[in-house]
Protein backbone atom coordinates (compact mmCIF):
# COMPACT_ATOMS: atom_id res chain seq x y z
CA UNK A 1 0.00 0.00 0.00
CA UNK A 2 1.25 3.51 -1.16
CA UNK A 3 2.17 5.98 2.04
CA UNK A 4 -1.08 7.77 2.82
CA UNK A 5 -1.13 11.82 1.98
CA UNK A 6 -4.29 12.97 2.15
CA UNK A 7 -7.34 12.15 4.51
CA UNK A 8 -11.19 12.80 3.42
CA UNK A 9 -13.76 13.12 5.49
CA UNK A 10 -17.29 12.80 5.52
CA UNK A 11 -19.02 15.46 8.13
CA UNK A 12 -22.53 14.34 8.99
CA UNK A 13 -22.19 11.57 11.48
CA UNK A 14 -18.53 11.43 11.43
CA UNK A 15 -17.81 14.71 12.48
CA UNK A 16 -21.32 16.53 13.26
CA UNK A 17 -24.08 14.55 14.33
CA UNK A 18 -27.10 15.23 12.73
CA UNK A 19 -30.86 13.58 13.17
CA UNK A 20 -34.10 14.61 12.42
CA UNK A 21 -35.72 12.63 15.14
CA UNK A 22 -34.46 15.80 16.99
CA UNK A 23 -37.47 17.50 16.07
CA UNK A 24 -39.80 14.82 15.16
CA UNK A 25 -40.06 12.66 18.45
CA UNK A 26 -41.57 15.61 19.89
CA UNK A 27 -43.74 16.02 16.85
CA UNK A 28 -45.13 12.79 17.39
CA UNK A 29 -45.40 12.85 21.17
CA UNK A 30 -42.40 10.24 21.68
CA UNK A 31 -44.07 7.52 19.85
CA UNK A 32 -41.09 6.53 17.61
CA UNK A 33 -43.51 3.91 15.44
CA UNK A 34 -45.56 6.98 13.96
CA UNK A 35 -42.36 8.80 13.56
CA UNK A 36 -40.84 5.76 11.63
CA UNK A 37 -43.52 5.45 9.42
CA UNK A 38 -43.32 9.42 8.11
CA UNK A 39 -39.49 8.78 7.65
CA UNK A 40 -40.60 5.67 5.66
CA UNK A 41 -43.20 6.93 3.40
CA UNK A 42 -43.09 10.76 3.57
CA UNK A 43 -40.34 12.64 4.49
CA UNK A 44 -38.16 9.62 3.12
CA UNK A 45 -33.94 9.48 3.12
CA UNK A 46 -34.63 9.04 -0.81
CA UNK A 47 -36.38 12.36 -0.55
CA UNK A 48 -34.19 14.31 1.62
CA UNK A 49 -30.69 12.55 -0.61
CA UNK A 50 -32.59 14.22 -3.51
CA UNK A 51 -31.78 17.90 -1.75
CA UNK A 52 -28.03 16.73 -1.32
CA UNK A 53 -28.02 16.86 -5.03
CA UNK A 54 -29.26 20.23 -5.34
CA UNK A 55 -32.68 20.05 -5.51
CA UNK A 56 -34.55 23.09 -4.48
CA UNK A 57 -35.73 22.62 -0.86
CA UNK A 58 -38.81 24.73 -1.85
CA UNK A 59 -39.29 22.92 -4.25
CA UNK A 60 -39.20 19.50 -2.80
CA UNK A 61 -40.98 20.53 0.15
CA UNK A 62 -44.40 21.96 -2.05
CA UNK A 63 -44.10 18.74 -3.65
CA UNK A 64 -43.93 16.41 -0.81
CA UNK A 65 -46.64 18.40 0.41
CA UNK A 66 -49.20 17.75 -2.71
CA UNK A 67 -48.70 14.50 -2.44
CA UNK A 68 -49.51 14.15 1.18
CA UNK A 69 -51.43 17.33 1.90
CA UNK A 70 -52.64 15.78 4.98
CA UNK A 71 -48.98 15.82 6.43
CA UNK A 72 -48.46 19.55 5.42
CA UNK A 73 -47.27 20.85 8.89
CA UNK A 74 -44.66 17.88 9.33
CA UNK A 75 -43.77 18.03 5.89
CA UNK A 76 -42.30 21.74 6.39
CA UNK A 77 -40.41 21.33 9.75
CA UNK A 78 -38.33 19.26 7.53
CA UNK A 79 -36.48 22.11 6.50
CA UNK A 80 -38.45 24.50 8.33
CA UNK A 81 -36.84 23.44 11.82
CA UNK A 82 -33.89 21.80 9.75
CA UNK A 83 -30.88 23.82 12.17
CA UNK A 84 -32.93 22.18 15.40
CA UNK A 85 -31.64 18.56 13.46
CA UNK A 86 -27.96 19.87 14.26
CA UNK A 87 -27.07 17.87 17.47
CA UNK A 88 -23.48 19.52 17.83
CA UNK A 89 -19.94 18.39 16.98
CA UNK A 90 -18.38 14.77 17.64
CA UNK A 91 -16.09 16.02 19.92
CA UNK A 92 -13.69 12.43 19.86
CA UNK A 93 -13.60 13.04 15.65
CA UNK A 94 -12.78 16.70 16.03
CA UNK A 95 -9.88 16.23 18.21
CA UNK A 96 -8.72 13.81 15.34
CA UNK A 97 -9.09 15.99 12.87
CA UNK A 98 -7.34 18.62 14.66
CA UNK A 99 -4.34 16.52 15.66
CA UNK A 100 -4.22 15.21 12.29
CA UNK A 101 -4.38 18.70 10.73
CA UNK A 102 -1.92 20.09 13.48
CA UNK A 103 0.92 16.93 12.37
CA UNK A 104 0.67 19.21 9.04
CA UNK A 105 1.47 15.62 7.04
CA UNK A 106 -1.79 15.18 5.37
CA UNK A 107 -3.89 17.40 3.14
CA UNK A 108 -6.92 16.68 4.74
CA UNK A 109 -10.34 17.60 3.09
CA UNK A 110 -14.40 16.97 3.32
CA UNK A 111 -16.38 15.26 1.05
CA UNK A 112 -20.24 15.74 2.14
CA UNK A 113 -23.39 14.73 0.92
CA UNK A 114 -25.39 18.00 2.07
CA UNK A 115 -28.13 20.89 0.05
CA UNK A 116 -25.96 23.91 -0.78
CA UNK A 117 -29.03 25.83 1.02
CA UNK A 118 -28.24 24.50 4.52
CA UNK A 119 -24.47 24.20 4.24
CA UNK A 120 -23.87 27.40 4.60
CA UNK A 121 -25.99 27.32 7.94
CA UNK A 122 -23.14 24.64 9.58
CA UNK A 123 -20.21 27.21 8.20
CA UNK A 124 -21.45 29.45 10.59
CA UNK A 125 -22.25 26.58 13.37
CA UNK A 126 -18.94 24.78 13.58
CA UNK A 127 -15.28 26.34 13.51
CA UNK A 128 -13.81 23.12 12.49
CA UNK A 129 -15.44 23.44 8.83
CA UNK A 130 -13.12 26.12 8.44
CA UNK A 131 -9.67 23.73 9.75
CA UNK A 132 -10.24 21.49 6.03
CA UNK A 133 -8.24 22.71 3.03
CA UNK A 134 -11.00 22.39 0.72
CA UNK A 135 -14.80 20.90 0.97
CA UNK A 136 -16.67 19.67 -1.48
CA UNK A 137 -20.38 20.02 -0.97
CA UNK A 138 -22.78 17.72 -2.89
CA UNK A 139 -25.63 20.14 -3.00
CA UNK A 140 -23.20 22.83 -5.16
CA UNK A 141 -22.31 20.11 -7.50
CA UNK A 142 -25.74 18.81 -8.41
CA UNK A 143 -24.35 15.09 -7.89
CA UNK A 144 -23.92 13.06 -4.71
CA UNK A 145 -22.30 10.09 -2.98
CA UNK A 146 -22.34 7.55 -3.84
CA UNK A 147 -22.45 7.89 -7.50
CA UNK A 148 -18.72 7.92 -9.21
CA UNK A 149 -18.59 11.21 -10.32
CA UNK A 150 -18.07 13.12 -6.80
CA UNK A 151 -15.39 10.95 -5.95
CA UNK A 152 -13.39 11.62 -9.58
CA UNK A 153 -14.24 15.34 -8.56
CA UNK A 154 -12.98 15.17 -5.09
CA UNK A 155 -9.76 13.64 -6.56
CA UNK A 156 -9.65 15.65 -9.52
CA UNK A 157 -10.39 19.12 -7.76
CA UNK A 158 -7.71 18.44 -5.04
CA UNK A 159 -5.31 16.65 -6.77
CA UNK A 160 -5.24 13.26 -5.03
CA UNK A 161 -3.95 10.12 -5.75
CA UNK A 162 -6.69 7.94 -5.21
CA UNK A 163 -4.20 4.74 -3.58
CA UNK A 164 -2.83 7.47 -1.26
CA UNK A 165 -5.52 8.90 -0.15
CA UNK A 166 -7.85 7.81 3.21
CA UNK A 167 -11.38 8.18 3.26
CA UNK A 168 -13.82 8.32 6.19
CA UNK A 169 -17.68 7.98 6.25
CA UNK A 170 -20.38 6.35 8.38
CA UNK A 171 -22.13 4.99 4.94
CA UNK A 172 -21.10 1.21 4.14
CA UNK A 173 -22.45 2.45 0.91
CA UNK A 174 -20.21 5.76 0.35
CA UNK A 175 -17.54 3.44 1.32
CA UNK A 176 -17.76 0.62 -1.38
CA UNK A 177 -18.30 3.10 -3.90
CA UNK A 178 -14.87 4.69 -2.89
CA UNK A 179 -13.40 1.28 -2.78
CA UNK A 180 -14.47 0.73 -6.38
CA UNK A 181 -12.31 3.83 -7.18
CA UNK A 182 -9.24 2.52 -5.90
CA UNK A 183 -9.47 4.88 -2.71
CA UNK A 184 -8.57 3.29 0.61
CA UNK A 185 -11.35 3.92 3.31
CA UNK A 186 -12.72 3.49 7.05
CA UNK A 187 -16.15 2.84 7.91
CA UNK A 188 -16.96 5.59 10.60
CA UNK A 189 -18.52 4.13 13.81
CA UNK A 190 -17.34 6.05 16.43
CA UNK A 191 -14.30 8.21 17.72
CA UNK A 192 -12.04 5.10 19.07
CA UNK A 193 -12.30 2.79 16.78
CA UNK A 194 -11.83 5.75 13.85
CA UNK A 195 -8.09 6.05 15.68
CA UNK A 196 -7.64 2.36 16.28
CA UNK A 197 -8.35 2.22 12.71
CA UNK A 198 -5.95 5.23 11.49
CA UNK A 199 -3.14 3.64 13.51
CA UNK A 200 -3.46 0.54 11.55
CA UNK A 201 -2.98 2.32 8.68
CA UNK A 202 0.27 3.40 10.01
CA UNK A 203 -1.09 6.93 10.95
CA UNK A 204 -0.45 7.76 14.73
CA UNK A 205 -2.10 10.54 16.48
């Protein structure tokens, strides 16, 4: 295996948690099998991966809403109450990604599945965003993980080697596509097993 030189991360639940049962077990009155069944049928992850892209959130929400008038109210705290969804930083990854930025060996980036409309919302929320030489937002290139063309982008836009680079993300799915690309990954499921994990790969914090 070629040295490792740069390290890409994935922010939303690697590095900020984020969950929309945050506002939604209160919308339902803590019954979580209600709850389950909007995230199933309305306010789906299909639906809300769609935004990543760059669809309008307007947009998605009228459309959401014509199709399930019924659910009109829930339907827009989806992104009407979307900042109440932040749950803060993952303080274990942040201290990783500051040590790792601090050793000043890796050029260490984001890769994130998130609407251009709302990104700028977590700029403001977490310093850290700003640590990351370069971040490439989903929502402001119309494509998403884990289709193959954000990962040639991501390599292409930061000029990485794809067999020296390390890439981090909670998805099993994000993470085989990046594996089909040649790109050398960890599945994300907490803090100490992400540095267990980056000391195996000969990268000591």
């Amino acid at each position: 295996m070629k040295k490792i030189d740069t390290i890409i991360f994935d922010l939303g639940g690697v590095l900020i948690d984020w969950n929309p049962e945050y506002v939604y077990l209160d919308a339902f009155d803590g019954d979580r099998e209600k709850m389950q069944w909007f995230f199933d049928h309305v306010c789906t992850h299909d639906w809300n991966e769609n935004q990543d892209a760059g669809y309008p959130l307007e947009k998605a929400t009228e459309e959401r809403i014509a199709l399930f008038p019924e659910h009109e109210e829930l339907i827009r705290m989806f992104y009407g109450r979307w900042e109440e969804m932040l749950g803060g930083a993952i303080d274990g990854t942040v201290q990783i990604l500051k040590k790792l930025m601090d050793s000043k060996q890796f050029q260490v980036v984001a890769l994130t599945n998130w609407s251009h409309e709302t990104f700028p919302i977590a700029l403001q929320t977490f310093d850290f965003l700003h640590w990351f030489e370069g971040i490439l937002v989903s929502g402001e290139e119309k494509t998403r993980k884990p289709f193959k063309d954000i990962y040639q982008l991501t390599l292409d836009r930061f000029n990485i080697e794809a067999e020296r680079s390390l890439f981090i993300d909670d998805n099993l799915r994000n993470i085989m596509a990046a594996k089909e690309m040649d790109i050398n990954t960890i599945h994300f499921k907490n803090p100490k097993q992400l540095e267990e994990e980056l000391i195996a790969f000969g990268i000591n914090l």
